[in-house]
Every structure is written in C-alpha cells, then in structure tokens.
C-alpha atoms as a PDB file:
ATOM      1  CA  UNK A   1       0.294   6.329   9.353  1.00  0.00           C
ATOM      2  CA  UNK A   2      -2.994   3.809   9.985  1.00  0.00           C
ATOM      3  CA  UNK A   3      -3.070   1.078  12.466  1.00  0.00           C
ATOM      4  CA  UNK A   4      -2.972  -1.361   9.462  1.00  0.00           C
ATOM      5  CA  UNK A   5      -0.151   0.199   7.776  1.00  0.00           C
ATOM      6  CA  UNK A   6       1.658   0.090  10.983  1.00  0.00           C
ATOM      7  CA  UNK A   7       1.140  -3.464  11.321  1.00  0.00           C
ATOM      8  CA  UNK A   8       2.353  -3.933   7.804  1.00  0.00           C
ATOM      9  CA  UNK A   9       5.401  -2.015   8.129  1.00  0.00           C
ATOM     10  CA  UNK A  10       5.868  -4.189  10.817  1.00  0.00           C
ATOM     11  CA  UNK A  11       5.594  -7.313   9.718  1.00  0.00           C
ATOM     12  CA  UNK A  12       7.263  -6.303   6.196  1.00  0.00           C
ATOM     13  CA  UNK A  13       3.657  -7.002   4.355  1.00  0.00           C
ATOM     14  CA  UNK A  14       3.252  -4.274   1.832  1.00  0.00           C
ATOM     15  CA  UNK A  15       0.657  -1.747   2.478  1.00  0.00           C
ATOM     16  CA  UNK A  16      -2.645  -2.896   0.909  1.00  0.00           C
ATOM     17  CA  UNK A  17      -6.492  -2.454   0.938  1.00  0.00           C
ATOM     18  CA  UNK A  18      -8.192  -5.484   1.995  1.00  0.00           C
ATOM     19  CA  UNK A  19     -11.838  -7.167   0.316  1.00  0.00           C
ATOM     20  CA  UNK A  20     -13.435  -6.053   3.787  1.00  0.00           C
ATOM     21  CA  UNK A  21     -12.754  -2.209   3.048  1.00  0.00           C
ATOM     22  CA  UNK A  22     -13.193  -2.513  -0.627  1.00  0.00           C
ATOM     23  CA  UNK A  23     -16.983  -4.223  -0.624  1.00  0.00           C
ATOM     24  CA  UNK A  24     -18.248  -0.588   1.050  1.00  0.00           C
ATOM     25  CA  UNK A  25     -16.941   1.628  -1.679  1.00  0.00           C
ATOM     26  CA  UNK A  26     -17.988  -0.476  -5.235  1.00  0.00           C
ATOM     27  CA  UNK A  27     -20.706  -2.224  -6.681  1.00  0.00           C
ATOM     28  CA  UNK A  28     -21.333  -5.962  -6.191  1.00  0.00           C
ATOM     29  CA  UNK A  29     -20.577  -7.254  -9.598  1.00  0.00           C
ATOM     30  CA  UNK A  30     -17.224  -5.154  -9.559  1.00  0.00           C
ATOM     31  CA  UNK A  31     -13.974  -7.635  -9.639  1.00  0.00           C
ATOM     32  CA  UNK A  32     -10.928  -7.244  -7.236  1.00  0.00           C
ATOM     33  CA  UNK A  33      -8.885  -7.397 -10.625  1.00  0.00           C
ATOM     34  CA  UNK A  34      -8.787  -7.259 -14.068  1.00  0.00           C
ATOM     35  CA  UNK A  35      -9.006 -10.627 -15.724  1.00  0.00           C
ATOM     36  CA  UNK A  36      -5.936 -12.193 -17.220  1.00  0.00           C
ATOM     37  CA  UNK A  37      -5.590 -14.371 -19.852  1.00  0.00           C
ATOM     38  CA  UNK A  38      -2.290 -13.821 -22.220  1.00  0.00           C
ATOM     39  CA  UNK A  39       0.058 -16.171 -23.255  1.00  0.00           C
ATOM     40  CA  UNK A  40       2.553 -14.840 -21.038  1.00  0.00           C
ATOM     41  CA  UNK A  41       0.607 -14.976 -17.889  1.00  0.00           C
ATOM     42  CA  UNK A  42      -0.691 -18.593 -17.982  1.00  0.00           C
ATOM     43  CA  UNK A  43       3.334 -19.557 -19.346  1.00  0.00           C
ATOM     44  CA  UNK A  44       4.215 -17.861 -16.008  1.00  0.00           C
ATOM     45  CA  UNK A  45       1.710 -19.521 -13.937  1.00  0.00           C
ATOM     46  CA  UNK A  46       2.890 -22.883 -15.346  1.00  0.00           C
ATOM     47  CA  UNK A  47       6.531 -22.315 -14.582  1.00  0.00           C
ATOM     48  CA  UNK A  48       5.751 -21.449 -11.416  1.00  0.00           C
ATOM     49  CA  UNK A  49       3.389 -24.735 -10.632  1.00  0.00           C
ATOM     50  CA  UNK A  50       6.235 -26.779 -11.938  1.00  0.00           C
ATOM     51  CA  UNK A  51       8.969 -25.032 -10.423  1.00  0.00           C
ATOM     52  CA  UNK A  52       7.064 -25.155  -6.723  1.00  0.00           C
ATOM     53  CA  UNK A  53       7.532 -28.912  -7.061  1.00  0.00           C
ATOM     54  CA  UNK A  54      11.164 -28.950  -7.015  1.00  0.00           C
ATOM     55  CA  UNK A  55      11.961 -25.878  -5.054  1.00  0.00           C
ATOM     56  CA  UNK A  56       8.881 -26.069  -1.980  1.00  0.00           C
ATOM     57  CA  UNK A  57      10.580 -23.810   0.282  1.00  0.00           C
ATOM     58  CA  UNK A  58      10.254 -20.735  -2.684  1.00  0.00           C
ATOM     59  CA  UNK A  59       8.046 -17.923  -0.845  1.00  0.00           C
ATOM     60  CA  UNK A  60       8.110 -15.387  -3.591  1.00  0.00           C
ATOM     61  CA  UNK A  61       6.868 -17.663  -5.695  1.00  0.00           C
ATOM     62  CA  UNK A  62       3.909 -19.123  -3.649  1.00  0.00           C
ATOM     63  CA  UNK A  63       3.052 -15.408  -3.615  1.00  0.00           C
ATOM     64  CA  UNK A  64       3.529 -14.430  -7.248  1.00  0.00           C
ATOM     65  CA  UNK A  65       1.394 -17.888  -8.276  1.00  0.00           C
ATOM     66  CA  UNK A  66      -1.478 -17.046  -5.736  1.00  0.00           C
ATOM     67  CA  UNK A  67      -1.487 -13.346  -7.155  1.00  0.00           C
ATOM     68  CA  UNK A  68      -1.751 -14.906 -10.732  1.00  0.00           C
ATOM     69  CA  UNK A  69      -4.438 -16.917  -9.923  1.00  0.00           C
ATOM     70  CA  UNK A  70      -6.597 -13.791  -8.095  1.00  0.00           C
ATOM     71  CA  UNK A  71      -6.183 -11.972 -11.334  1.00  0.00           C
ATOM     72  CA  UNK A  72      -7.376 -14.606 -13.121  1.00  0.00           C
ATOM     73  CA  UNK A  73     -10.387 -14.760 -10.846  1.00  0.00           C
ATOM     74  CA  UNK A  74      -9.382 -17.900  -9.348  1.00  0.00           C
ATOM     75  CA  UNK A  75      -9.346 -17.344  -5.956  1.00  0.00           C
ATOM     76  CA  UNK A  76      -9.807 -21.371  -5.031  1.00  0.00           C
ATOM     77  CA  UNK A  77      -6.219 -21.880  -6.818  1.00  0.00           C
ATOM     78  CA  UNK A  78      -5.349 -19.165  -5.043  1.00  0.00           C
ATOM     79  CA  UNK A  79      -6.556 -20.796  -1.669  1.00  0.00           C
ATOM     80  CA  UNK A  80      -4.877 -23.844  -2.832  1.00  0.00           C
ATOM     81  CA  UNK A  81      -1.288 -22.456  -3.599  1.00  0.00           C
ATOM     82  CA  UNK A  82      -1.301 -20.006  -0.591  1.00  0.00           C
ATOM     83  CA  UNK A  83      -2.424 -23.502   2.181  1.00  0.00           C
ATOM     84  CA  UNK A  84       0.402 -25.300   0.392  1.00  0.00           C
ATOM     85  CA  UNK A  85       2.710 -21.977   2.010  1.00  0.00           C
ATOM     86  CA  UNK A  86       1.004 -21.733   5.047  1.00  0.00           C
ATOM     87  CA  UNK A  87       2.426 -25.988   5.537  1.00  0.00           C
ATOM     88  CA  UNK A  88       5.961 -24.344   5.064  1.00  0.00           C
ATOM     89  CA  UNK A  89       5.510 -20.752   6.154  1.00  0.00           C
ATOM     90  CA  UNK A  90       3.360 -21.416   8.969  1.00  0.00           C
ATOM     91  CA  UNK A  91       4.464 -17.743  11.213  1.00  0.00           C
ATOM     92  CA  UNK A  92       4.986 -15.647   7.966  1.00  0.00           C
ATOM     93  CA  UNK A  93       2.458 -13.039   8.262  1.00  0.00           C
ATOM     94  CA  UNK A  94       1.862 -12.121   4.705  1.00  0.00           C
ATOM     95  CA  UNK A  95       1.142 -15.525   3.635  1.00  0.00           C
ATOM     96  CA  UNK A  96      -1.749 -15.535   6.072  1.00  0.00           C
ATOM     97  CA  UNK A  97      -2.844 -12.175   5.043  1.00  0.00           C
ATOM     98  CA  UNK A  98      -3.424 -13.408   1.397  1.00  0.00           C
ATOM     99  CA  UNK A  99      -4.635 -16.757   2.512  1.00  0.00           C
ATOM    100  CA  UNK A 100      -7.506 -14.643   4.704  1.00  0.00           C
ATOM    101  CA  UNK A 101      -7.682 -12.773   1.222  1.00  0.00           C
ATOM    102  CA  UNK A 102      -8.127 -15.735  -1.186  1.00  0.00           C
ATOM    103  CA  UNK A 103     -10.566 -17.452   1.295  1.00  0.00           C
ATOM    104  CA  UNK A 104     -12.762 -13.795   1.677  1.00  0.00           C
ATOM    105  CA  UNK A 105     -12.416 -13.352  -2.549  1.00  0.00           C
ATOM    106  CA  UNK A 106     -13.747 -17.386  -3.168  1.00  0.00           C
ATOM    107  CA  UNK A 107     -16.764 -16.504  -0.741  1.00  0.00           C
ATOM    108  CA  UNK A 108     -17.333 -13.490  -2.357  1.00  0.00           C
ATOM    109  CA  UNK A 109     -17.580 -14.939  -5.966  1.00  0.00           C
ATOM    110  CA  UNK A 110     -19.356 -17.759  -4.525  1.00  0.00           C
ATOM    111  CA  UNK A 111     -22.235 -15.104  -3.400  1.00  0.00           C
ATOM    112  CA  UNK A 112     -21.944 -13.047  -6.281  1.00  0.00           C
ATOM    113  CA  UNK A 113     -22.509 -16.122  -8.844  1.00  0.00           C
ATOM    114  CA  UNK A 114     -25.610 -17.093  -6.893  1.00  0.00           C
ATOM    115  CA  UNK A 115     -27.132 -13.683  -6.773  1.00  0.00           C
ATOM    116  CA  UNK A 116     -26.466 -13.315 -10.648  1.00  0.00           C
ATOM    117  CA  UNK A 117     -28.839 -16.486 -10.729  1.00  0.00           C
ATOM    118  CA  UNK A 118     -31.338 -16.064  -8.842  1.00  0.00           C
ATOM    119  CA  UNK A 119     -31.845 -12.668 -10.597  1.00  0.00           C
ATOM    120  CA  UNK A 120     -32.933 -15.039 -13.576  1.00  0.00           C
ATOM    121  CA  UNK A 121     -34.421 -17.913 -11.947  1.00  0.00           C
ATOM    122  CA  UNK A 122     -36.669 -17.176  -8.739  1.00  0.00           C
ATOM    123  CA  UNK A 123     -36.280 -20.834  -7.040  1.00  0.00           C
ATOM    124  CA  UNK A 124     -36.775 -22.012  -3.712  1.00  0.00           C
ATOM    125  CA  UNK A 125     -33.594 -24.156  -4.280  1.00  0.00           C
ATOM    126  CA  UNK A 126     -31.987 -21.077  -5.294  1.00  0.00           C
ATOM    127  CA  UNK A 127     -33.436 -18.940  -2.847  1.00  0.00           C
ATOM    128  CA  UNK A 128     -31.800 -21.433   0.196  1.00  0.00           C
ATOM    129  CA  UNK A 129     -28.571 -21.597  -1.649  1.00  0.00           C
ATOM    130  CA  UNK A 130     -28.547 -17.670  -2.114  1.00  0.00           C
ATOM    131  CA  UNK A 131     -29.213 -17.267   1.698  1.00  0.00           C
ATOM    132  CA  UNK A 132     -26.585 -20.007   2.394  1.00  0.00           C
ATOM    133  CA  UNK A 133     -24.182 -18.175   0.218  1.00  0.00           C
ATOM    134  CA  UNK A 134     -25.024 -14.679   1.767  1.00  0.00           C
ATOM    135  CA  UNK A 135     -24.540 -16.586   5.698  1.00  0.00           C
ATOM    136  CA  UNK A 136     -21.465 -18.285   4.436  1.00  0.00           C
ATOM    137  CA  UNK A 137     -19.706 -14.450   2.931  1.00  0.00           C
ATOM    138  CA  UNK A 138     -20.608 -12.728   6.052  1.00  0.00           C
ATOM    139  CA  UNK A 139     -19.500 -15.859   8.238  1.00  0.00           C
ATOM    140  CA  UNK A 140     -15.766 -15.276   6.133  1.00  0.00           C
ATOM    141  CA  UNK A 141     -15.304 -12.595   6.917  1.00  0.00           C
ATOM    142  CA  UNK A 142     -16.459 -12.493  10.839  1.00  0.00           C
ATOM    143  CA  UNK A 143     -13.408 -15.094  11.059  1.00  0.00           C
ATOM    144  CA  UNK A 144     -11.411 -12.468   9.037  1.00  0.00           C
ATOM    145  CA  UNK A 145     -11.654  -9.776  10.838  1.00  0.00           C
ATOM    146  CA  UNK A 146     -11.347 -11.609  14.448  1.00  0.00           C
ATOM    147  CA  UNK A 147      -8.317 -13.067  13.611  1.00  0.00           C
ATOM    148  CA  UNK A 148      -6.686 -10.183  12.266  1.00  0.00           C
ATOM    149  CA  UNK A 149      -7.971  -8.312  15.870  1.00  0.00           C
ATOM    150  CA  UNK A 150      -6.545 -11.225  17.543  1.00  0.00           C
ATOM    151  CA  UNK A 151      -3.747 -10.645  16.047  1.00  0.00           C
ATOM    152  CA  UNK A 152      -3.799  -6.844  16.533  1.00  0.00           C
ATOM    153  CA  UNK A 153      -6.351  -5.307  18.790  1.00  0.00           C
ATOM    154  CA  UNK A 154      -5.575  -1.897  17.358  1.00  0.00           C
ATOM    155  CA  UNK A 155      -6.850  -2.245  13.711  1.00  0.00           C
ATOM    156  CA  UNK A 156     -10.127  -0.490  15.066  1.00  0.00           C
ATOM    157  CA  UNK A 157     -11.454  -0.387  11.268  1.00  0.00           C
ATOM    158  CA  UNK A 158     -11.636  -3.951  11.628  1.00  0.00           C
ATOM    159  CA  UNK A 159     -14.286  -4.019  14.363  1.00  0.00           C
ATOM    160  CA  UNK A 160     -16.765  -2.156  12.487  1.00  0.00           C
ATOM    161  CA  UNK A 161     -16.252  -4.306   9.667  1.00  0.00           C
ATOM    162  CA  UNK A 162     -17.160  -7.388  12.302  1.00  0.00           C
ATOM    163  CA  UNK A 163     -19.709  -5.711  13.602  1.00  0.00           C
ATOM    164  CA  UNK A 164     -21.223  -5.142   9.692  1.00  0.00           C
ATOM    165  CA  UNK A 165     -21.096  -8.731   9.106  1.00  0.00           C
ATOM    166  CA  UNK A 166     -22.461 -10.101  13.089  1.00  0.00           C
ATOM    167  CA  UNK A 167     -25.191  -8.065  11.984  1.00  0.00           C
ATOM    168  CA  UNK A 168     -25.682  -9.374   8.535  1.00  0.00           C
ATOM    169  CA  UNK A 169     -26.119 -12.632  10.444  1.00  0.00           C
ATOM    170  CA  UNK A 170     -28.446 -11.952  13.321  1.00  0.00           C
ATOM    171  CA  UNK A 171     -25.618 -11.382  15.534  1.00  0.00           C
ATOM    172  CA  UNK A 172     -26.949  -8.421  17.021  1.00  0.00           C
ATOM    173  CA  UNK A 173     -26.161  -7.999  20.487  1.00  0.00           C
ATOM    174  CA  UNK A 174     -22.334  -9.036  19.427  1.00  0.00           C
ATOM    175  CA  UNK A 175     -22.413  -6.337  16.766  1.00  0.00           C
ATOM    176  CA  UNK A 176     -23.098  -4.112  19.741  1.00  0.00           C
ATOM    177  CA  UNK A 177     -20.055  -5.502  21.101  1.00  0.00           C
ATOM    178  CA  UNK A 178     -17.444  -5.750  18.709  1.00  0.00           C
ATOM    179  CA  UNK A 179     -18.196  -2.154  17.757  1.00  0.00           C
ATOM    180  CA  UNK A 180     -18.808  -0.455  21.607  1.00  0.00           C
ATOM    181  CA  UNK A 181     -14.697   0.051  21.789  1.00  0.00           C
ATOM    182  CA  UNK A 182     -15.281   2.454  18.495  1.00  0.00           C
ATOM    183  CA  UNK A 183     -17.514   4.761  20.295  1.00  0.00           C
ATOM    184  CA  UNK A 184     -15.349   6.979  22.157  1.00  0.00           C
ATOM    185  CA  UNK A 185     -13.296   7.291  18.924  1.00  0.00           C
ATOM    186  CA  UNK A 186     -14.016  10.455  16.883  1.00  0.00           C
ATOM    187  CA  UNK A 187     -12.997   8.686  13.480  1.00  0.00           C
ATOM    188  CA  UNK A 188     -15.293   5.431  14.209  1.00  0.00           C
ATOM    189  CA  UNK A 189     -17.987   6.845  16.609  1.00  0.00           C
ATOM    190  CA  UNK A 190     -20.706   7.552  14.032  1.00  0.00           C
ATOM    191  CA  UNK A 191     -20.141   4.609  11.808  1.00  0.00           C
ATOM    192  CA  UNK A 192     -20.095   2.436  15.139  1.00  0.00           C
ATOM    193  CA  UNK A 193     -23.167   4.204  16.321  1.00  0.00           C
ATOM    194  CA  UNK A 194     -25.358   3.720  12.937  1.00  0.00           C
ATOM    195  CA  UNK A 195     -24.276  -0.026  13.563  1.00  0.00           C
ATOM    196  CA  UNK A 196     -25.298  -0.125  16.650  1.00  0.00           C
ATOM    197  CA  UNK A 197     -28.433   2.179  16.511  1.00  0.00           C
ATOM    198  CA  UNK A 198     -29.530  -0.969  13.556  1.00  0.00           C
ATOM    199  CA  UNK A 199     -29.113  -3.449  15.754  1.00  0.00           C
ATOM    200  CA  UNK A 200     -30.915  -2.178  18.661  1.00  0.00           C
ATOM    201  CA  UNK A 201     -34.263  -1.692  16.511  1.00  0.00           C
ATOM    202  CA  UNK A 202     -33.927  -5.213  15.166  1.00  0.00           C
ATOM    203  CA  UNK A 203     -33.721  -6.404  18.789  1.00  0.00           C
ATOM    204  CA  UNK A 204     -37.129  -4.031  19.641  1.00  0.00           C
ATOM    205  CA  UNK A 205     -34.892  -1.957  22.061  1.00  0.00           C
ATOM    206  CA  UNK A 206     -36.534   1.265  20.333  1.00  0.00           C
ATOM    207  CA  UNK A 207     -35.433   4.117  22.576  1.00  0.00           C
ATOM    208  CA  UNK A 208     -32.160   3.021  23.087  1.00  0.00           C
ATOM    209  CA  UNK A 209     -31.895   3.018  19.140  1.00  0.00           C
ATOM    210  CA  UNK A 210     -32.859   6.521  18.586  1.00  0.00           C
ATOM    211  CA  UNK A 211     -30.236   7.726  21.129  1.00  0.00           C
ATOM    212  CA  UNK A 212     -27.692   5.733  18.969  1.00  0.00           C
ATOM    213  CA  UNK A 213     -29.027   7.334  15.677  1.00  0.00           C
ATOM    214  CA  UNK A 214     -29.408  11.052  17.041  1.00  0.00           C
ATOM    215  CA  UNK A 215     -25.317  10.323  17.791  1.00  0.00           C
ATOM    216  CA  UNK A 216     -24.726   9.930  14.341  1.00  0.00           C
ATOM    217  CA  UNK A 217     -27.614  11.990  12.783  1.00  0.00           C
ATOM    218  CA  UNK A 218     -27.612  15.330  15.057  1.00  0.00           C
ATOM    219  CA  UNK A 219     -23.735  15.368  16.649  1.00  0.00           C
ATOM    220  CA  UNK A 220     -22.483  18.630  16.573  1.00  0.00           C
ATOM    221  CA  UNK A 221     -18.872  17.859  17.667  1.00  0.00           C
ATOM    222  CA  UNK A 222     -17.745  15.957  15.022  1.00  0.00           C
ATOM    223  CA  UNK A 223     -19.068  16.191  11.522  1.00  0.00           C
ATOM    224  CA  UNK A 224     -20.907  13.438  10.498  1.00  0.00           C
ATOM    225  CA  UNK A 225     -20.592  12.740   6.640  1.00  0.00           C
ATOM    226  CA  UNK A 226     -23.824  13.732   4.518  1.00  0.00           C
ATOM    227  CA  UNK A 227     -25.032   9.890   3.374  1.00  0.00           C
ATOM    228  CA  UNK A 228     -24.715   8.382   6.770  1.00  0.00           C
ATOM    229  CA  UNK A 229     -26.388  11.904   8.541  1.00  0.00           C
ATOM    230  CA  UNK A 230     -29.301  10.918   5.907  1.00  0.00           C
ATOM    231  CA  UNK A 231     -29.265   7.285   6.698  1.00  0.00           C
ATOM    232  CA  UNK A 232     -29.727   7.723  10.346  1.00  0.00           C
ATOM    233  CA  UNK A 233     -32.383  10.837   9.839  1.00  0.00           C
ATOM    234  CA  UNK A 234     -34.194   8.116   7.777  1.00  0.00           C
ATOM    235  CA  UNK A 235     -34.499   5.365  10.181  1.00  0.00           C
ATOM    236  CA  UNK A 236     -35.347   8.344  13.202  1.00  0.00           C
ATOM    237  CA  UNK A 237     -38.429   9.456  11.028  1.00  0.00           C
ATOM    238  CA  UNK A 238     -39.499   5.660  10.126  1.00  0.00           C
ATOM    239  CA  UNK A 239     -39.079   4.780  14.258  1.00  0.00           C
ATOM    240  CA  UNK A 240     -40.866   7.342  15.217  1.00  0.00           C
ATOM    241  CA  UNK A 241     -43.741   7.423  13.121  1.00  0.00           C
ATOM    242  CA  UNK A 242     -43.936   3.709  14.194  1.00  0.00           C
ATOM    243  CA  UNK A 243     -43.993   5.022  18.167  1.00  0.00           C
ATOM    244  CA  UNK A 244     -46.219   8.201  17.084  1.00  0.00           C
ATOM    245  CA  UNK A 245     -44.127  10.582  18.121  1.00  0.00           C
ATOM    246  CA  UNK A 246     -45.769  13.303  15.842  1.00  0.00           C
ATOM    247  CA  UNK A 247     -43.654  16.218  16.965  1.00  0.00           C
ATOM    248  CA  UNK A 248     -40.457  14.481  16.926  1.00  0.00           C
ATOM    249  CA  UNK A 249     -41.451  12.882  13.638  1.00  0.00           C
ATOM    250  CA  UNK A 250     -41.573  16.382  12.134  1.00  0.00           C
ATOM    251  CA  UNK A 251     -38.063  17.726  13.745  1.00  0.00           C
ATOM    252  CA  UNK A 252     -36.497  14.632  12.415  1.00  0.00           C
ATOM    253  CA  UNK A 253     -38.064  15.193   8.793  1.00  0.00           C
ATOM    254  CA  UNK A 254     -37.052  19.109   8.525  1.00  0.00           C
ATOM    255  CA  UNK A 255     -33.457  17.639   9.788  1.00  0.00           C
ATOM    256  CA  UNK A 256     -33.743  15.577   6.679  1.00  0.00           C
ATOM    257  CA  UNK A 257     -34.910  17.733   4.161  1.00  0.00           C
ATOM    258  CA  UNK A 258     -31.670  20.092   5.039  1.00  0.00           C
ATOM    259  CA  UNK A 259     -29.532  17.143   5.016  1.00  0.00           C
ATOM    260  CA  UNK A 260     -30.635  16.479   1.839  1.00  0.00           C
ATOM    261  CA  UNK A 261     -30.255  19.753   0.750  1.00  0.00           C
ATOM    262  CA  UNK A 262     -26.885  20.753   1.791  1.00  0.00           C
ATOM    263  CA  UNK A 263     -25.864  17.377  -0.492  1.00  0.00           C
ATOM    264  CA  UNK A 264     -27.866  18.865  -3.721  1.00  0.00           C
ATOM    265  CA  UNK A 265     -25.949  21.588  -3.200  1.00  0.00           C
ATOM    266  CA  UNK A 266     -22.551  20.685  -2.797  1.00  0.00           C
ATOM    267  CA  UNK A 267     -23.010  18.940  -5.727  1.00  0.00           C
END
C-alpha cells in the first residue's frame, strides 16, 4: 500500500489519483472528466442546490454537488460548493482534499483556455496573461502539495511534484530542497535527481549538474526508466559541448544512441 493510500485509509477518503499525478501522464487539452450534460444530471444538481439550503449540515451531498459540477467542467462551482463545506466541515479531511482539487482543476482550465488563445492570437496582452496564468497553475499547486506534506510528511511523491512546480517558477534552489529528502530513496532518486540536475544548470552551477544527471543517466544500481535515461543523456551532451568537453561529449552521445536503441527495440 502507498503513502497516499495509507493516508486515505486513514482518514476514510477513498483512494484516488490527484490533478498533480495526472498532468505527467496526458496531454494538456485532456479533461479530468467526461462532460455532462443530461437531463438527469443538471435535475440532480438542482435538487441538491436547493436541498443544501434547508439541510446545511448534509456532507454527502456537498460532495456529490461538487463532483457534479467537476464533471461538468465547472470546477469554480465546484470551489464554491466545497468552501461552503469547509465553513461546516472545517477538520473533515476529504472535503479539503477536493477543495485542494477544485482549486488545482479551476487553475488548470484557467491555463489551458489561455494557451488555446494565444495559439490563435500572438498578443503581448495575451502573452502576459498566458505567463500570469502559467505562474498562477504552478503557484496552485506549490500550495497543494505543501499542505498536503504538512499534513503528511510521508507522501514523498508529493515533493517531487513541489519541486516540478518551484522550478516552473524560478524557484530553483527550493526545488533542490523540497526534492533532496527523495534522493536516498530508490523509487524517487532519479526523478529527484533529473529535478535537481535542471535546476543546478539554470543556476550556472554546471559541474554540480552533470553529477546530478550522470545519477539518473548512468546509475547502475537501480534501473533508470528509458525516457528519463534519454532526457538526462540529452542535457549531459548539450552541457558539455557548451564546456568543450570533447571526449566526454562523445561517451555521453554513444550512451545515447544505445539508450535510444534499446527503446526502438523494445518496441
């Protein structure tokens, strides 16, 4: 069993995969859910509006209502219904676990409408608000993910999450931070090590960036999956063509070329 299922079991929240793990494994115009529009699901919605009135102290309901609204692809109403439970629920932990949900999944769609725009129209207006809407996503979910750590130092998947999104905002030196605890962790190490191997070359600490990267790209202990192994080979050759290191340049590049191979392959 995972640290967050743990937690869950705990807590009695059911076991779930959150926005945070689900943005690394699908494409950016992807939805959480389905849309939903029949007759039966807005009648249900409206019932449960009306019936929240009279009967504030309903938790199932808060819950059903916010999930309506989330497959409806209105996380705000979502945000709305689930703040109204958090006034009468304050300690009930999966109310703030879907509240941390709607308020990640309204960022998100925020983002995504931007970026759908300025794909057409190539703005400085839209430019800013595309950057503000990019800052204000990975901002989300930096408050996310520390909470939930608060919460729980153990969800270790968390960190590397937090450390994607420091990094997405300049954060560098607390990426390094948020994800040094994962290094010593066979299941996290290489993942925490690309991170941090990232960071260090946008903060000109070259050397020290290549040691991170050769973790992840030549480790012999653990196996480290074949996109990441290329990833890491990738930024090696680029950094050391930039320091002209010609013969490590070329040791790096036949290390890619059978990376790249073995993944043809297997194919």
């Amino acid at each position: 069993m995972t640290d967050d299922e743990t937690l869950n079991e705990k807590k009695n929240i059911p076991s779930r995969q959150s926005i945070l793990h689900r943005e690394r494994l699908k494409a950016p115009n992807q939805s959480d859910n389905k849309p939903t529009s029949s007759k039966t699901t807005i009648e249900r919605r409206q019932f449960l509006e009306h019936h929240l009135k009279g009967s504030p102290t309903d938790l199932d309901s808060y819950l059903e209502l916010a999930h309506l609204y989330r497959q409806e692809q209105r996380p705000a109403d979502a945000k709305r219904v689930l703040q109204q439970a958090t006034e009468v629920f304050p300690d009930q932990a999966e109310v703030l676990w879907e509240l941390e949900e709607a308020v990640l999944a309204r960022s998100l769609q925020q983002y995504r409408e931007v970026l759908e725009v300025a794909k057409k129209l190539d703005t400085p207006e839209i430019i800013r608000e595309l950057e503000r809407s990019e800052d204000d996503w990975a901002c989300r979910r930096i408050e996310v993910c520390e909470a939930r750590i608060s919460r729980n130092p153990n969800l270790h998947d968390l960190r590397l999450a937090l450390g994607e999104a420091m990094l997405d905002t300049g954060r560098y030196r607390d990426a390094c931070d948020a994800v040094e605890p994962l290094l010593d962790q066979d299941a996290f190490a290489a993942g925490a090590s690309f991170l941090r191997g990232r960071c260090l070359l946008e903060l000109g600490n070259h050397h020290e960036a290549m040691k991170s990267l050769r973790s992840v790209a030549l480790r012999r202990a653990v196996a480290t999956n074949g996109p990441l192994k290329i990833a890491a080979l990738k930024l090696l050759c680029a950094n050391a063509e930039r320091l002209g290191l010609q013969k490590t340049l070329e040791l790096y590049q036949r290390e890619l070329m059978n990376a790249e191979a073995e993944i043809q392959n297997s194919v």
